[in-house]
C-alpha atoms as a PDB file:
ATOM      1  CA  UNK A   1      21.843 -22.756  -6.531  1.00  0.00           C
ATOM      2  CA  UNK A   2      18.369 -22.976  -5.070  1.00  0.00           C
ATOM      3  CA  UNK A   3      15.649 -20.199  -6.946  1.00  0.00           C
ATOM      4  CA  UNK A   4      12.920 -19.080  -5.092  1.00  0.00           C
ATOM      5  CA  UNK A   5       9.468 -19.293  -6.564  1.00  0.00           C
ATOM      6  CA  UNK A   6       8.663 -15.580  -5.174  1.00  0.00           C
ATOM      7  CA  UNK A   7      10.462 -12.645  -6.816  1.00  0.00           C
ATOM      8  CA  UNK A   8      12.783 -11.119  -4.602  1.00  0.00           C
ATOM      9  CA  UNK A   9      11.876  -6.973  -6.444  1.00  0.00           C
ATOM     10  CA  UNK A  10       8.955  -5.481  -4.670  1.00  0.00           C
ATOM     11  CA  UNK A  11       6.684  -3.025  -6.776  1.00  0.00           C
ATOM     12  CA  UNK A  12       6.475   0.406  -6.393  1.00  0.00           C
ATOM     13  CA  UNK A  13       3.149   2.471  -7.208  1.00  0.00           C
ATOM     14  CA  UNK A  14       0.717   5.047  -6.334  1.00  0.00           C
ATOM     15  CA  UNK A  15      -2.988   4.220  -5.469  1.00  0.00           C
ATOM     16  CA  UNK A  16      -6.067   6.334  -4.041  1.00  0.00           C
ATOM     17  CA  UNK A  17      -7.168   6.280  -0.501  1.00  0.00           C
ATOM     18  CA  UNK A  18     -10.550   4.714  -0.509  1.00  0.00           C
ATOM     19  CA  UNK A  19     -11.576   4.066   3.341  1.00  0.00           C
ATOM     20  CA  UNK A  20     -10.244   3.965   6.489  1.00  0.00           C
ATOM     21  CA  UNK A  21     -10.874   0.550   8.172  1.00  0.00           C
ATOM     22  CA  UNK A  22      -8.497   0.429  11.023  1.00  0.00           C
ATOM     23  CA  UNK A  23      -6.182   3.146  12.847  1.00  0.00           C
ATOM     24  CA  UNK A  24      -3.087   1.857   9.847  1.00  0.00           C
ATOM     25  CA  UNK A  25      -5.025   0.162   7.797  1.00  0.00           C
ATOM     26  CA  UNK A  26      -6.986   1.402   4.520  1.00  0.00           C
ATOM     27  CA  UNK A  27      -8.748   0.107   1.659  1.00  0.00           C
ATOM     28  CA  UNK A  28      -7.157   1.477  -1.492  1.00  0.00           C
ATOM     29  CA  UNK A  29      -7.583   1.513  -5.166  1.00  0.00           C
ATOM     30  CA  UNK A  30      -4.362   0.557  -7.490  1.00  0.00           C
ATOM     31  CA  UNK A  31      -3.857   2.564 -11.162  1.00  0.00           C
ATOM     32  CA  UNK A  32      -5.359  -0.413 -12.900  1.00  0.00           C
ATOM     33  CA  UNK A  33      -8.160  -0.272 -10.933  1.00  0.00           C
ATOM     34  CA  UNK A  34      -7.352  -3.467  -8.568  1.00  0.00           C
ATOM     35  CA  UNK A  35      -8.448  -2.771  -4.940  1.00  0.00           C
ATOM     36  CA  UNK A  36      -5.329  -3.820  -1.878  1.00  0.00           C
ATOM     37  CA  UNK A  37      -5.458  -3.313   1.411  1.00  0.00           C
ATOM     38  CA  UNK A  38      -2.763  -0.639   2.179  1.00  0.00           C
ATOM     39  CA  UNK A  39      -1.023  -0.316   5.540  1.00  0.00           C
ATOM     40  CA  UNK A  40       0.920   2.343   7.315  1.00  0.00           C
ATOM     41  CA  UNK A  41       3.921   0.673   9.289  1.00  0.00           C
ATOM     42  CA  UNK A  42       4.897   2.337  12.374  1.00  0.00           C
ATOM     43  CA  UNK A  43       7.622   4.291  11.660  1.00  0.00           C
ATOM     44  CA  UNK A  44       4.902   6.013   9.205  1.00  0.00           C
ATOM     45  CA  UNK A  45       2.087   6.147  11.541  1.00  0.00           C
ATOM     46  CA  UNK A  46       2.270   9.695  12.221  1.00  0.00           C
ATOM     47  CA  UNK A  47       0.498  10.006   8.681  1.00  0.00           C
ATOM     48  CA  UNK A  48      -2.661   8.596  10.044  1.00  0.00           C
ATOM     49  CA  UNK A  49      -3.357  12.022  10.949  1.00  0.00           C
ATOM     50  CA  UNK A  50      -2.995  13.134   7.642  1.00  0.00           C
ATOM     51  CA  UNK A  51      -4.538  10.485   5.377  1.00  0.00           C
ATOM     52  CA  UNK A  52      -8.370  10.804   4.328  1.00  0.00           C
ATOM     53  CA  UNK A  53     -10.499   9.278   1.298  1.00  0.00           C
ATOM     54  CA  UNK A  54      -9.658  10.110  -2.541  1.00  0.00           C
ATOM     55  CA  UNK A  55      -5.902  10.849  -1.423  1.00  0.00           C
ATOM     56  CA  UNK A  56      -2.961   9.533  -3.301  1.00  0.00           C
ATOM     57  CA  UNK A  57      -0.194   7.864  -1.508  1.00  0.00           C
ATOM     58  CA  UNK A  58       2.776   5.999  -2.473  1.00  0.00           C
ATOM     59  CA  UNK A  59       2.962   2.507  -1.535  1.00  0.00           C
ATOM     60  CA  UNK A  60       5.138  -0.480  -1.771  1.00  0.00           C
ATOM     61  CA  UNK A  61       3.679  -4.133  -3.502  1.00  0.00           C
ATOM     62  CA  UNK A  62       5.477  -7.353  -3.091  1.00  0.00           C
ATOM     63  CA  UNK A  63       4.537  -8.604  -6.753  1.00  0.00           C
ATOM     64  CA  UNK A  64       3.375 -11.996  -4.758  1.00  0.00           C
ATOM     65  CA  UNK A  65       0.888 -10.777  -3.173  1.00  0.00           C
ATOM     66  CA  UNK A  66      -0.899  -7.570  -5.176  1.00  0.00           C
ATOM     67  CA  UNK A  67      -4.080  -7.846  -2.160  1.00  0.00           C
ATOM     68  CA  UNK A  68      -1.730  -6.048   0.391  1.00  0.00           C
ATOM     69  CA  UNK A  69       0.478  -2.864   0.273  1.00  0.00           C
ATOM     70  CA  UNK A  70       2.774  -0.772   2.264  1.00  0.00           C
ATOM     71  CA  UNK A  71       2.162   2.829   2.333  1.00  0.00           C
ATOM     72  CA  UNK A  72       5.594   4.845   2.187  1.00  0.00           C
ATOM     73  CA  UNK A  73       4.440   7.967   1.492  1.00  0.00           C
ATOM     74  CA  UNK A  74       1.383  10.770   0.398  1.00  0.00           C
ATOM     75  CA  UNK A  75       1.893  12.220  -3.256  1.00  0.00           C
END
């Protein structure tokens, strides 16, 4: 049985909108304080609309890679 060195669990967690730097993409700010790039995928892009600065949105980490996350969601 081959392991991968990756987990296979992605993270869930909520982090506050910093900027908008692209029409899906924002910079964010994780609860420990750890900034990640957070994107909107397109079955989610009618929140683009909806998103500004300081709000707080649910979003989806793959524990590999903590610089970018998927937005799911606005608390």
């Amino acid at each position: 049985m081959s392991t991968s060195p990756y987990p296979s669990q992605f993270i869930d967690a909520v982090c506050t909108i910093r900027e908008r730097f692209a029409p899906t993409a924002y910079h964010a700010t994780l609860p420990n304080g750890k900034e990640t790039v957070a994107f909107l995928q397109k079955k989610e892009a009618h929140l683009a609309a909806i998103i500004k600065p300081g709000d707080r949105v649910t979003v989806t980490i793959c524990p590999a890679d903590f610089d970018r996350a998927r937005i799911r969601s606005i608390v």
